[in-house]
N, C-alpha and C. Protein backbone atom coordinates (compact mmCIF):
# COMPACT_ATOMS: atom_id res chain seq x y z
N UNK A 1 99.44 122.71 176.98
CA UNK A 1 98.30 121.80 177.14
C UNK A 1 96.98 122.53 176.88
N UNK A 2 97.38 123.93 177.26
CA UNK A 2 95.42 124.56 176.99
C UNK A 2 95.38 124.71 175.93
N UNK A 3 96.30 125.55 175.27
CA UNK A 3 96.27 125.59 173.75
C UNK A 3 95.79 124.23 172.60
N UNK A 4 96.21 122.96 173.21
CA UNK A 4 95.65 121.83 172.59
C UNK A 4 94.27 121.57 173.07
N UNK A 5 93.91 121.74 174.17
CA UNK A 5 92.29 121.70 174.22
C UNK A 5 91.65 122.62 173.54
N UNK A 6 92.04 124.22 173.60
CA UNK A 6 91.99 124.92 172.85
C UNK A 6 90.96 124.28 171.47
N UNK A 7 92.19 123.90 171.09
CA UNK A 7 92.35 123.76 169.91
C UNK A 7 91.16 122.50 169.19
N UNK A 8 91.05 121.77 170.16
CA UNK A 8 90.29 120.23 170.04
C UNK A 8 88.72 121.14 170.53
N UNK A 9 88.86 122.12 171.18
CA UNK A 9 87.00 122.66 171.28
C UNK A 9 86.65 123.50 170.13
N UNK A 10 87.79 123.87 169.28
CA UNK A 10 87.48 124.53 168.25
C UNK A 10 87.10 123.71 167.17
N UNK A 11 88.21 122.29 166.91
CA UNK A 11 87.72 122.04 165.84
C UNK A 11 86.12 120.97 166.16
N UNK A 12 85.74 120.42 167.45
CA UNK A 12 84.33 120.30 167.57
C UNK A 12 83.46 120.73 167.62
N UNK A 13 83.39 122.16 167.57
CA UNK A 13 82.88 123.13 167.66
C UNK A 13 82.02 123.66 166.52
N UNK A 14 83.00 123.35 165.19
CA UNK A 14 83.08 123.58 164.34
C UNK A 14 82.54 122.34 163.33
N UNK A 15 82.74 121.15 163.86
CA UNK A 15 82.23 119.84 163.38
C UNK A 15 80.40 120.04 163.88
N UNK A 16 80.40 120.46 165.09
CA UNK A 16 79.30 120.51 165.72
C UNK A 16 78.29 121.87 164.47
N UNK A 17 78.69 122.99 164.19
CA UNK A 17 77.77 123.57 163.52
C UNK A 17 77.63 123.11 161.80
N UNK A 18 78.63 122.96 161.56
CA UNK A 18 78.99 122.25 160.41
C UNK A 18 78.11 121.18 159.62
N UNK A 19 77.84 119.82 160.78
CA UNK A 19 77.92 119.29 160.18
C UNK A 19 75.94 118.80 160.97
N UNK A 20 76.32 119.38 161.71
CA UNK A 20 74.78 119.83 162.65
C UNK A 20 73.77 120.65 161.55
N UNK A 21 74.23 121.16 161.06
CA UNK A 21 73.63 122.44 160.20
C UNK A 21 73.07 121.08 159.02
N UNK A 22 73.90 120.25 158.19
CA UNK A 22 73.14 119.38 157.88
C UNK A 22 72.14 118.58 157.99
N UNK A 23 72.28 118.09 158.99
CA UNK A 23 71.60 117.23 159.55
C UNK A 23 70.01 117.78 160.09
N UNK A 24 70.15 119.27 160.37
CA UNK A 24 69.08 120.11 160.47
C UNK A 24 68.10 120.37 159.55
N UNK A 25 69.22 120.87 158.28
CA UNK A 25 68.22 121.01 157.09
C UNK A 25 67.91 119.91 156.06
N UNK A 26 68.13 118.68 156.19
CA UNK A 26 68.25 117.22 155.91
C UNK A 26 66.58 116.81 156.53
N UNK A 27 66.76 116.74 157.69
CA UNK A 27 65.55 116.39 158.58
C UNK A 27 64.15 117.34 158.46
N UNK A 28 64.65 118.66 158.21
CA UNK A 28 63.36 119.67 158.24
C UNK A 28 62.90 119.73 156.84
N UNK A 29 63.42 119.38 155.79
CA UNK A 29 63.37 119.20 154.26
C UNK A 29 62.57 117.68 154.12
N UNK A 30 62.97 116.70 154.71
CA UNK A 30 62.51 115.34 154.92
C UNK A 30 61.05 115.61 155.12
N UNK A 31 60.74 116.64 156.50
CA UNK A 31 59.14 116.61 157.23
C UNK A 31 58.71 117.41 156.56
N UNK A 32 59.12 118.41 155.94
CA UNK A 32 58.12 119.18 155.17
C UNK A 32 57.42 118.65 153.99
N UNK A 33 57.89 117.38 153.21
CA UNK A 33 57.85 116.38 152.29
C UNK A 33 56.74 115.39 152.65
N UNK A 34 57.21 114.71 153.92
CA UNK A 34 56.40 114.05 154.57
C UNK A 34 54.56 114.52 154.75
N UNK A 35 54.90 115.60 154.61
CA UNK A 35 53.47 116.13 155.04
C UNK A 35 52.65 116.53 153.97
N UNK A 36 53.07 116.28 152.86
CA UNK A 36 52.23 116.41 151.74
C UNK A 36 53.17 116.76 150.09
N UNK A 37 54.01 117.32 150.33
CA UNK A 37 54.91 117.57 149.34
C UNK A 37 55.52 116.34 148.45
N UNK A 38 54.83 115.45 147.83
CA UNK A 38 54.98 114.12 147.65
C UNK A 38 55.31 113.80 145.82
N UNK A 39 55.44 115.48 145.44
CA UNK A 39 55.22 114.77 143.97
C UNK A 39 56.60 115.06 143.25
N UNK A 40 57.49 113.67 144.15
CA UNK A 40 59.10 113.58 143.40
C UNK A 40 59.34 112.92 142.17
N UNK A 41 60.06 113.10 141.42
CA UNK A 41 60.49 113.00 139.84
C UNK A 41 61.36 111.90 140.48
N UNK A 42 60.76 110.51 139.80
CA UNK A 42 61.57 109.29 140.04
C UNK A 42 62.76 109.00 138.90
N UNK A 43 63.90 109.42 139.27
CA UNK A 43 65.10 109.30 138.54
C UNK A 43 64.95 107.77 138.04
N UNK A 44 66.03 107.94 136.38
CA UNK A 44 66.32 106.29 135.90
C UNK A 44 67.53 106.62 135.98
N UNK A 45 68.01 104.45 135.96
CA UNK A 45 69.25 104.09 136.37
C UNK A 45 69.58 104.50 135.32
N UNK A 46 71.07 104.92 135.41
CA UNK A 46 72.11 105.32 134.13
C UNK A 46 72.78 103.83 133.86
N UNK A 47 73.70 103.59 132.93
CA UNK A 47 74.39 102.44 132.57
C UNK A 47 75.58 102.59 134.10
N UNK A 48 75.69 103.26 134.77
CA UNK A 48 76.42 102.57 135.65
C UNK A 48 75.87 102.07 136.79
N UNK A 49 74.70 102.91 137.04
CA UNK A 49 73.82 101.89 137.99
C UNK A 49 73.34 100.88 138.16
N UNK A 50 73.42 100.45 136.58
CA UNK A 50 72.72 99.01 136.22
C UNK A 50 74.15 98.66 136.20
N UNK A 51 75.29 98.44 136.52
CA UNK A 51 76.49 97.86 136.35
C UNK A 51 76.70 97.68 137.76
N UNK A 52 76.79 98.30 138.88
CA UNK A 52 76.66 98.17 139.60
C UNK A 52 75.87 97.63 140.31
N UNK A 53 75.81 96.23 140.84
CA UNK A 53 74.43 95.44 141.51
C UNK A 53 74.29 95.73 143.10
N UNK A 54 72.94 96.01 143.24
CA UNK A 54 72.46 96.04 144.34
C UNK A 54 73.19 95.11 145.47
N UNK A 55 73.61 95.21 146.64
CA UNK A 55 74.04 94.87 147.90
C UNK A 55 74.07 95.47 148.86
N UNK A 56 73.32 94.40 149.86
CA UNK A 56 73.47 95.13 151.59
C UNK A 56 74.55 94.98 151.88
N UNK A 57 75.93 94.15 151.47
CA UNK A 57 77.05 94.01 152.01
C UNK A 57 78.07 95.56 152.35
N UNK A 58 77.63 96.67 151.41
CA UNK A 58 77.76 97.78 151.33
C UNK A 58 77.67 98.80 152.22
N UNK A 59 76.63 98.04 152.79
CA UNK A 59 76.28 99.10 154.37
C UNK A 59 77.16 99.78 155.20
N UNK A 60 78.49 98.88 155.64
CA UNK A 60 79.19 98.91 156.43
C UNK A 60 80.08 100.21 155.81
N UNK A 61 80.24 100.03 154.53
CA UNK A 61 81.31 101.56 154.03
C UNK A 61 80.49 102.60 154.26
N UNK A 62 78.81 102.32 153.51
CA UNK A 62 78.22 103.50 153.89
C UNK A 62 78.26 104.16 155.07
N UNK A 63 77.88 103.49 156.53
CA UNK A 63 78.03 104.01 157.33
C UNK A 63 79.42 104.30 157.76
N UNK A 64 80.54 103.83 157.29
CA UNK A 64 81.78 104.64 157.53
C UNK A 64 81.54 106.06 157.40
N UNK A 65 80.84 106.66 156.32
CA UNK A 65 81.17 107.87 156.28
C UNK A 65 81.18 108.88 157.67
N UNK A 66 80.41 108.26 158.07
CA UNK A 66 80.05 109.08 159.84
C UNK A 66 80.82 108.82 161.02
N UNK A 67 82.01 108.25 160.19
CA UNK A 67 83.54 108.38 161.12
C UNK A 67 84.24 108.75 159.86
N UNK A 68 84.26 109.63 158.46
CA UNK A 68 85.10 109.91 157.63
C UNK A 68 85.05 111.74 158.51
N UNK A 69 83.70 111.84 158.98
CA UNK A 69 83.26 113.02 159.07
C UNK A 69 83.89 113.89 160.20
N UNK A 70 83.61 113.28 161.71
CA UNK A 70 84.50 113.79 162.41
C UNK A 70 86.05 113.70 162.34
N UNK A 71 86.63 112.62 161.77
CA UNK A 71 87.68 112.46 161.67
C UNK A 71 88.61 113.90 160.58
N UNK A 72 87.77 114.03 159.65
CA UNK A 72 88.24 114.97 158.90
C UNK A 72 88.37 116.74 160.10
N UNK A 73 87.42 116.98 160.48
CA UNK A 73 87.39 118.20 161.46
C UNK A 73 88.62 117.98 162.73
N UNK A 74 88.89 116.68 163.52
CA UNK A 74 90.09 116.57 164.04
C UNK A 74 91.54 116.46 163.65
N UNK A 75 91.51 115.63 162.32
CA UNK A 75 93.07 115.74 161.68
C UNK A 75 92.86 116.73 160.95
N UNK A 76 92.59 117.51 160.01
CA UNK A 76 92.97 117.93 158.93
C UNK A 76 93.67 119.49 159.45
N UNK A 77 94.45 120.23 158.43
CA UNK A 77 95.00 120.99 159.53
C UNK A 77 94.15 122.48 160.04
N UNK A 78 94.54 122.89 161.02
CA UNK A 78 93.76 123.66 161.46
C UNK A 78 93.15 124.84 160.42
N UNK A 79 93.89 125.43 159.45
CA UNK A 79 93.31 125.92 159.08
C UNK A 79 92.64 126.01 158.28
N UNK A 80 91.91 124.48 157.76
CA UNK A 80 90.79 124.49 156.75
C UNK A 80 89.99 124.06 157.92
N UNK A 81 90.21 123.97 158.84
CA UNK A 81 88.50 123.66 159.81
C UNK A 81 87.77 124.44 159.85
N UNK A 82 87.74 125.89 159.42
CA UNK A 82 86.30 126.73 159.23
C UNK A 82 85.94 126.59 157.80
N UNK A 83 86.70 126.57 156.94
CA UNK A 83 86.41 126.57 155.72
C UNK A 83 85.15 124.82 155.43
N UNK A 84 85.78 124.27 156.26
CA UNK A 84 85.54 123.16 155.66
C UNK A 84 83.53 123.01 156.51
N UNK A 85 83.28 123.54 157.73
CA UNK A 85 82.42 124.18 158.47
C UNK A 85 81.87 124.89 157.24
N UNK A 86 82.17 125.94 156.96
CA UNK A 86 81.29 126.93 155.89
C UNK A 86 81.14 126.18 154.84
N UNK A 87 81.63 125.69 154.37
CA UNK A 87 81.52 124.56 153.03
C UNK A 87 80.24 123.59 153.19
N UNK A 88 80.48 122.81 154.66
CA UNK A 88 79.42 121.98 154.77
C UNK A 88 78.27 122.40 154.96
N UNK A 89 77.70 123.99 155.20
CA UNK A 89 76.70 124.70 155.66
C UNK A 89 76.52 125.06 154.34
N UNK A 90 76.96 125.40 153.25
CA UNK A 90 76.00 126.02 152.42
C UNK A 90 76.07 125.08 151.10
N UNK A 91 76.93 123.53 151.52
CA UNK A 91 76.13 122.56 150.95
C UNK A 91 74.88 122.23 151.20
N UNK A 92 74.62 121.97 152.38
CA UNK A 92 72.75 121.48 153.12
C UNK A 92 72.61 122.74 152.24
N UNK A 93 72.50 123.78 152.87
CA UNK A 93 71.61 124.78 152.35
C UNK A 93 70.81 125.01 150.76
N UNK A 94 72.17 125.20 150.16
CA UNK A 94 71.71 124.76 148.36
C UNK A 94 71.02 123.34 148.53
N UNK A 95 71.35 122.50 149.13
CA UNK A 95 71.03 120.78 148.03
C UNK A 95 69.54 120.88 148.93
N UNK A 96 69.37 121.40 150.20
CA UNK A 96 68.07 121.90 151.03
C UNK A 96 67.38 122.54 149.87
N UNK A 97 67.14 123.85 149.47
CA UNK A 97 66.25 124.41 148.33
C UNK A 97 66.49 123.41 147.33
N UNK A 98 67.12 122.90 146.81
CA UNK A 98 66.68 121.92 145.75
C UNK A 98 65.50 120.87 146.17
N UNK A 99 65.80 120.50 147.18
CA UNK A 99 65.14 119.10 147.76
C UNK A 99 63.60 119.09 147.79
N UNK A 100 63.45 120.69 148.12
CA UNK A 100 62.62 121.78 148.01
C UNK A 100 61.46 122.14 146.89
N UNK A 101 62.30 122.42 146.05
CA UNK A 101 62.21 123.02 144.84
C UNK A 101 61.72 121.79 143.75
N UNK A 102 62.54 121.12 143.49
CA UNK A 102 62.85 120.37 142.84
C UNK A 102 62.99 118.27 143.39
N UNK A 103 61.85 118.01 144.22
CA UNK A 103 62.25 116.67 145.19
C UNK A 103 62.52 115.61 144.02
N UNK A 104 63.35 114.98 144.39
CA UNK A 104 63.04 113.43 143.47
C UNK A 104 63.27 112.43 144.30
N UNK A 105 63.55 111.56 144.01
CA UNK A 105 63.03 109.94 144.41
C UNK A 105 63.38 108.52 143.24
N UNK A 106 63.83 107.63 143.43
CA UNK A 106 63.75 106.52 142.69
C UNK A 106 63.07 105.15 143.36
N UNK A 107 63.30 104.18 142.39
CA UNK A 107 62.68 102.75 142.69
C UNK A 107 64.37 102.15 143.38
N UNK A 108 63.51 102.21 144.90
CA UNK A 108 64.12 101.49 145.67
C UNK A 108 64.00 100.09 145.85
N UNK A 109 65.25 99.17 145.59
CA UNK A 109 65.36 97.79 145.84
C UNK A 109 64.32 97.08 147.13
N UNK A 110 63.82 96.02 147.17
CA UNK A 110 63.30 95.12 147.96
C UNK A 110 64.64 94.49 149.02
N UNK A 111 64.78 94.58 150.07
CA UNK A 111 64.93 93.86 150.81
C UNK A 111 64.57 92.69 151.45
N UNK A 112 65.32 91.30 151.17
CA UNK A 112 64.47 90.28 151.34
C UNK A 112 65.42 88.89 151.88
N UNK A 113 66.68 89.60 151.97
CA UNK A 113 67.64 89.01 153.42
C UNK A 113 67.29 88.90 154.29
N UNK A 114 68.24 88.04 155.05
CA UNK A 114 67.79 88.41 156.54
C UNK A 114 69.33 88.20 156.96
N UNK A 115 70.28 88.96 156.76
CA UNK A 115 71.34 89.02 157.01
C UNK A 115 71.59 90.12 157.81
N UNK A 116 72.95 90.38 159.12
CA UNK A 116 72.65 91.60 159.64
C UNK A 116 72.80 92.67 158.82
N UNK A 117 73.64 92.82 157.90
CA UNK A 117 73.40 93.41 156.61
C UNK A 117 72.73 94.07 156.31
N UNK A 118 71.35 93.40 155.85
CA UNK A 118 70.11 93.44 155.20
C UNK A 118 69.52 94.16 156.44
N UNK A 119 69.41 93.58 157.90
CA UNK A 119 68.58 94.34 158.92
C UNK A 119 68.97 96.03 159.30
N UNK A 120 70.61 96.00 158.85
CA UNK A 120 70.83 97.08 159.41
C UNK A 120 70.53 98.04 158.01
N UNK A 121 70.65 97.55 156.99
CA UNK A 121 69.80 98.45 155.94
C UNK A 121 68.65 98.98 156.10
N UNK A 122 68.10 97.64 156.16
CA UNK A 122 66.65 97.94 156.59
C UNK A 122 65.71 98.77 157.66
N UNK A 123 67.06 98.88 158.95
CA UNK A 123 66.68 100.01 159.53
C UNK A 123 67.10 101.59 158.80
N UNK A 124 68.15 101.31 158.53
CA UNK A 124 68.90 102.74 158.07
C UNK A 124 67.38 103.25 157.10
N UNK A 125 66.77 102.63 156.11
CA UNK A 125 65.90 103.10 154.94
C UNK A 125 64.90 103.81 156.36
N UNK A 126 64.49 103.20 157.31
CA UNK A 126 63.24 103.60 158.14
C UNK A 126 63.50 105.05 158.29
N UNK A 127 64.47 105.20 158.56
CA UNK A 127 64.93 106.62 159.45
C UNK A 127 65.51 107.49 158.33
N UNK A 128 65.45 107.69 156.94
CA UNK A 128 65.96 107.74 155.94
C UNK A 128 64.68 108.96 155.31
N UNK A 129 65.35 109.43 154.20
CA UNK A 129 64.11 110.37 153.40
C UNK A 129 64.28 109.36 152.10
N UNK A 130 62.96 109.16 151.46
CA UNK A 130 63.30 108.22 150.33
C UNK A 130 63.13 109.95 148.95
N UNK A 131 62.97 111.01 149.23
CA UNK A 131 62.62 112.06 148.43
C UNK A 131 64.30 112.84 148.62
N UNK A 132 65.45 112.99 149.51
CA UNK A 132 66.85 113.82 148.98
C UNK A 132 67.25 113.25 148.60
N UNK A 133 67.28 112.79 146.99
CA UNK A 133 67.61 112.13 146.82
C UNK A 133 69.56 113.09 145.70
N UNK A 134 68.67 114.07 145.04
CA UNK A 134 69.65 114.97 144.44
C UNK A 134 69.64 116.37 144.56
N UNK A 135 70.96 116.94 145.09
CA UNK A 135 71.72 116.10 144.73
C UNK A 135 72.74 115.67 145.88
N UNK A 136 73.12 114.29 146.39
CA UNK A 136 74.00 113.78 147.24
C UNK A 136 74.66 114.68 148.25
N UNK A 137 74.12 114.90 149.62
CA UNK A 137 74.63 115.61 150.32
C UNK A 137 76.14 114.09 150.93
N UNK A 138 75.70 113.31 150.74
CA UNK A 138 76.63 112.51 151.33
C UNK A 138 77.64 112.13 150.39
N UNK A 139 77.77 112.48 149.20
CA UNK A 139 78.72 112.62 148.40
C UNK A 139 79.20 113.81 148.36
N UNK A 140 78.75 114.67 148.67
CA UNK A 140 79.32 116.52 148.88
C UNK A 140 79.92 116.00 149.83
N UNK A 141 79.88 116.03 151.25
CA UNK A 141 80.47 115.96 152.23
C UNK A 141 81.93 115.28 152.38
N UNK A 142 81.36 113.70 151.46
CA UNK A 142 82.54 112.96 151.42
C UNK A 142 83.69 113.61 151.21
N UNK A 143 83.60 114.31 149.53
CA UNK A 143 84.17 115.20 149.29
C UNK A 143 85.24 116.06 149.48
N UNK A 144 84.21 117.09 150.68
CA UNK A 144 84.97 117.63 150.90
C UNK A 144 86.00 117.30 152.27
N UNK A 145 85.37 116.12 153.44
CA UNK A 145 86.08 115.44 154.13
C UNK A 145 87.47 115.12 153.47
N UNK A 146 87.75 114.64 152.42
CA UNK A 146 88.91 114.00 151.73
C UNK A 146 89.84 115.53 151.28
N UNK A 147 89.14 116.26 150.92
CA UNK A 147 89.74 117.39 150.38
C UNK A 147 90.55 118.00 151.80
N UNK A 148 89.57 118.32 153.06
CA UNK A 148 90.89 118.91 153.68
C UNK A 148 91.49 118.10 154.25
N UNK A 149 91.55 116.58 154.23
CA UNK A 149 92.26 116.12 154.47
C UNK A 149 93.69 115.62 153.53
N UNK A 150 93.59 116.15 152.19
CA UNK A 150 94.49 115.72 151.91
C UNK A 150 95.65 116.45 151.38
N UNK A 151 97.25 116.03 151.83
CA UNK A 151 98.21 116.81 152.25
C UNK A 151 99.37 116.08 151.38
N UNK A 152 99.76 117.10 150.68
CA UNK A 152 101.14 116.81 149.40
C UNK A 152 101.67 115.88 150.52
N UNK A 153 102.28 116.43 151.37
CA UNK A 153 103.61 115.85 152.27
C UNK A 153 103.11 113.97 152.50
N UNK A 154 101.96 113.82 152.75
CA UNK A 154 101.72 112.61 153.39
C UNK A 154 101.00 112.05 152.48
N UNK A 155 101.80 111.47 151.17
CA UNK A 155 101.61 110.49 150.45
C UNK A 155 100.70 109.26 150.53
N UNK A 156 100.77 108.32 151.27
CA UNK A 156 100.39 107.08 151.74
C UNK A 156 98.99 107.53 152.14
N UNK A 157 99.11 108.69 153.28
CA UNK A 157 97.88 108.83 154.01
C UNK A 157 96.82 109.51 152.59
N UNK A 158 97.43 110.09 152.05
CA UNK A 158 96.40 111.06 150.91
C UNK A 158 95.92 109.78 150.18
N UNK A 159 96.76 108.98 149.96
CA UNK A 159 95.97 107.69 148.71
C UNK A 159 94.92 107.00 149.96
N UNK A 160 95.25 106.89 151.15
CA UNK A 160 94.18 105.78 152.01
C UNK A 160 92.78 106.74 152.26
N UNK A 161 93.08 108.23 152.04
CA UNK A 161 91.95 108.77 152.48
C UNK A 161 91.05 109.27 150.93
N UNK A 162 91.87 109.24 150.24
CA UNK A 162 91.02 108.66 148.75
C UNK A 162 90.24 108.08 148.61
N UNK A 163 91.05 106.56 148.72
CA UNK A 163 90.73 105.41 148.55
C UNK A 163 89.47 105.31 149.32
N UNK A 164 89.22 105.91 150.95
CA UNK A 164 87.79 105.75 151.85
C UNK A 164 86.86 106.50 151.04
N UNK A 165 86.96 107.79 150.38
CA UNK A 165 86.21 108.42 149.69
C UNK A 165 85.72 107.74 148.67
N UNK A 166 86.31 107.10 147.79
CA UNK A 166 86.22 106.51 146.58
C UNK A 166 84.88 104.90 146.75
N UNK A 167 85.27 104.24 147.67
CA UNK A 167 84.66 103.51 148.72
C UNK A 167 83.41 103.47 149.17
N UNK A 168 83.12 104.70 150.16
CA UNK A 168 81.93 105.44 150.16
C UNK A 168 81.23 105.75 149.29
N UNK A 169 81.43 106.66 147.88
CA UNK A 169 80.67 106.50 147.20
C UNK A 169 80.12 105.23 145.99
N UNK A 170 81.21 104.69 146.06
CA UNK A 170 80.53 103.06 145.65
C UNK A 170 79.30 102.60 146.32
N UNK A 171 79.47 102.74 147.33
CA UNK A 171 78.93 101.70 148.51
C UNK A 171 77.64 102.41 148.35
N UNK A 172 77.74 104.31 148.46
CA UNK A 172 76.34 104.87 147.62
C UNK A 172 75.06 104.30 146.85
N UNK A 173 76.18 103.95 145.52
CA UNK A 173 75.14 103.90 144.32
C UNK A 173 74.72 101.61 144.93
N UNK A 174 75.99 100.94 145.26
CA UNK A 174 75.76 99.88 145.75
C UNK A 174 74.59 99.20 146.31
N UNK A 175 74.03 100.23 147.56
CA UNK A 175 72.80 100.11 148.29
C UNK A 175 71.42 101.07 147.48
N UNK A 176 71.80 101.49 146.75
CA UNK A 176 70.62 102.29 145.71
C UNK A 176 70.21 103.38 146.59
N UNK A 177 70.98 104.12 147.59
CA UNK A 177 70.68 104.86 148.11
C UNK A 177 70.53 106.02 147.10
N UNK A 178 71.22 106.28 146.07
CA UNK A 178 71.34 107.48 145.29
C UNK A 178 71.93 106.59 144.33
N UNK A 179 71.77 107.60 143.03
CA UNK A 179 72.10 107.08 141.49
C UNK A 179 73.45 107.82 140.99
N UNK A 180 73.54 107.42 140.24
CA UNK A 180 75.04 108.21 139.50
C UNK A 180 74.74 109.63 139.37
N UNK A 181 73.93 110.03 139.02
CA UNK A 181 73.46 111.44 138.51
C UNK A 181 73.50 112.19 140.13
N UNK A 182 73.04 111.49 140.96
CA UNK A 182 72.81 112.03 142.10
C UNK A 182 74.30 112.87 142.78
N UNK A 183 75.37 111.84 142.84
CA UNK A 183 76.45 111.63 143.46
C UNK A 183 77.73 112.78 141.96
N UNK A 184 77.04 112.65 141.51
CA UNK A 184 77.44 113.88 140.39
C UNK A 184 77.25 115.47 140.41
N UNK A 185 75.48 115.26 141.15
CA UNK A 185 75.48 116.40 141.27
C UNK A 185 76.20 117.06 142.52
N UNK A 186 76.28 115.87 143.49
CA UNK A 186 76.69 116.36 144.98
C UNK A 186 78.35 116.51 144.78
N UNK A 187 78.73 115.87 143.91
CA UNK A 187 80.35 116.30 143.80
C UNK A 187 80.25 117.33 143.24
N UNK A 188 79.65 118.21 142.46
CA UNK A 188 79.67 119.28 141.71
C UNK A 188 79.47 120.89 142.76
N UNK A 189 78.30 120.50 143.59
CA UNK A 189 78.43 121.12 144.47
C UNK A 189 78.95 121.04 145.35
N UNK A 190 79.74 120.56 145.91
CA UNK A 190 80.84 120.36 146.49
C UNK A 190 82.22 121.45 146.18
N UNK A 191 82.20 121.36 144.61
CA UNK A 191 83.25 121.83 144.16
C UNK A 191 83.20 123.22 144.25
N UNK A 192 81.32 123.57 143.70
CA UNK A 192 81.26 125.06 143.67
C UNK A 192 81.02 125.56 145.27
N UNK A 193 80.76 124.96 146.22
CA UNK A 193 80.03 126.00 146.91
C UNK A 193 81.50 125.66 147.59
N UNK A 194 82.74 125.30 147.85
CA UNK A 194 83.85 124.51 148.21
C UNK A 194 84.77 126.21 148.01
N UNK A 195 84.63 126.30 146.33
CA UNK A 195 85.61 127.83 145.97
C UNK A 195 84.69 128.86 146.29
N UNK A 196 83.64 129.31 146.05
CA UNK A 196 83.27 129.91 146.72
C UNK A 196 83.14 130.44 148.33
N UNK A 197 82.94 129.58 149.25
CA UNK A 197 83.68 130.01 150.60
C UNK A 197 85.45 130.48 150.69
N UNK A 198 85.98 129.39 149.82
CA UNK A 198 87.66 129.80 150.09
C UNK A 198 87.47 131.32 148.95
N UNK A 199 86.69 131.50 148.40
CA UNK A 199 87.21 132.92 148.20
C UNK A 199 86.54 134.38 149.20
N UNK A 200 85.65 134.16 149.82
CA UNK A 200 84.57 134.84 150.55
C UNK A 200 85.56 134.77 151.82
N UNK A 201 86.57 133.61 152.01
CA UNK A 201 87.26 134.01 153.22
C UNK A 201 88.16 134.42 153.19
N UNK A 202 88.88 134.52 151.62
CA UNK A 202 90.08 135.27 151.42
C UNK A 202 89.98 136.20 151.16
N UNK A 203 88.45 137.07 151.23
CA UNK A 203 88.38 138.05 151.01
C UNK A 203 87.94 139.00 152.19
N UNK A 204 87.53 137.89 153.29
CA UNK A 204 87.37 138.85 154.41
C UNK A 204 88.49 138.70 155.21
N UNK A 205 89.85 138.18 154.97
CA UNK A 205 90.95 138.05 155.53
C UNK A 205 91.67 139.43 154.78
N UNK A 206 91.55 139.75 153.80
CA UNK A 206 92.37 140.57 153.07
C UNK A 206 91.68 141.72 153.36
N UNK A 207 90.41 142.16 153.61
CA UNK A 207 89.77 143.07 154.05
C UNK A 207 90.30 143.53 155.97
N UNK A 208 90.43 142.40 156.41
CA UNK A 208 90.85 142.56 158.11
C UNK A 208 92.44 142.82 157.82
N UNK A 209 93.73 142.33 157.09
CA UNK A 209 94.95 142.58 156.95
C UNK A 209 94.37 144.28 156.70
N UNK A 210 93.46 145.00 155.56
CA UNK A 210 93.75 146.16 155.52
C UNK A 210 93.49 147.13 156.46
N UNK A 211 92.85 147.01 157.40
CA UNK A 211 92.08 147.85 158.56
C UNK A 211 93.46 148.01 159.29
């Protein structure tokens, strides 16, 4: 039984710096913007953005992701829960200096529902940076949520936790939160900063086997 609590304070633990560490440099990137840093490069729609029509009905996947998130740090198996921790930390970090470096921004849709939908959009934009826009920390994340979660052996479950990934980022470009280009770049980094930790830890594992 301790060993399973154990085990459940590690992997929150680990959700907690992980995914905390985002949310840190998300928010402190946001206010530093806020305060004068205002001159973002307003991205254009690509042909799939314009294929894709605007909807608040979308909301509801979007905010799934923030049960794709812990859920991934409790199931997936124990031993990608640091990896997947270091992964999510030096995603913020890179897509942070970009946000930085490089801010952009697009022409955000009018809201003009009054559906709960529409209200709960409409709050989400308040509390929102309209400047991170690239590249997609919430498509990185998705990402890599799906990645350690997904396991040769459990067929069914690997296509349903796809399928939420796949979902999510629809529901992305759906609400015009981010553009195709955006959610491109955040899968990309995803990928790189993803092998990069799994090799930085196979290399300080192979360094501790030699001691």
């Amino acid at each position: 039984m301790n060993w399973r609590i154990e085990r459940l304070g590690y992997r929150l633990l680990c959700c907690l710096l992980g995914w905390g560490m985002v949310g840190g440099v998300y928010q402190l990137t946001a206010s530093y913007q806020m305060k004068g840093y205002d001159q973002a490069t307003i991205l254009p729609l690509s042909v799939i953005d314009q294929w894709i029509a605007f909807s608040s009905n979308g909301v509801w996947l979007y905010l799934s992701f923030f049960l794709l998130i812990p859920l991934a740090y409790l199931f997936c198996p124990l031993s990608r829960v640091r990896w997947l921790m270091f992964a999510m930390q030096g995603c913020a970090l890179f897509s942070g200096l970009i946000y930085l470096l490089y801010p952009t921004t697009l022409d955000y849709p009018l809201i003009v529902g009054d559906k709960i939908a529409d209200r709960v959009l409409a709050y989400l934009i308040t509390i929102d940076s309209a400047q991170n826009c690239l590249p997609s920390l919430h498509a990185s994340l998705t990402v890599l949520s799906v990645y350690v979660l997904w396991q040769k052996e459990q067929k069914v479950r690997r296509l349903l936790w796809l399928m939420w990934g796949v979902l999510i980022v629809f529901s992305i470009i759906q609400l015009r939160r981010h553009l195709f280009i955006d959610l491109m770049a955040g899968v990309l980094t995803a990928v790189i900063v993803g092998i990069l930790c799994q090799l930085i830890l196979r290399s300080v594992v192979v360094r501790s086997d030699c001691k």
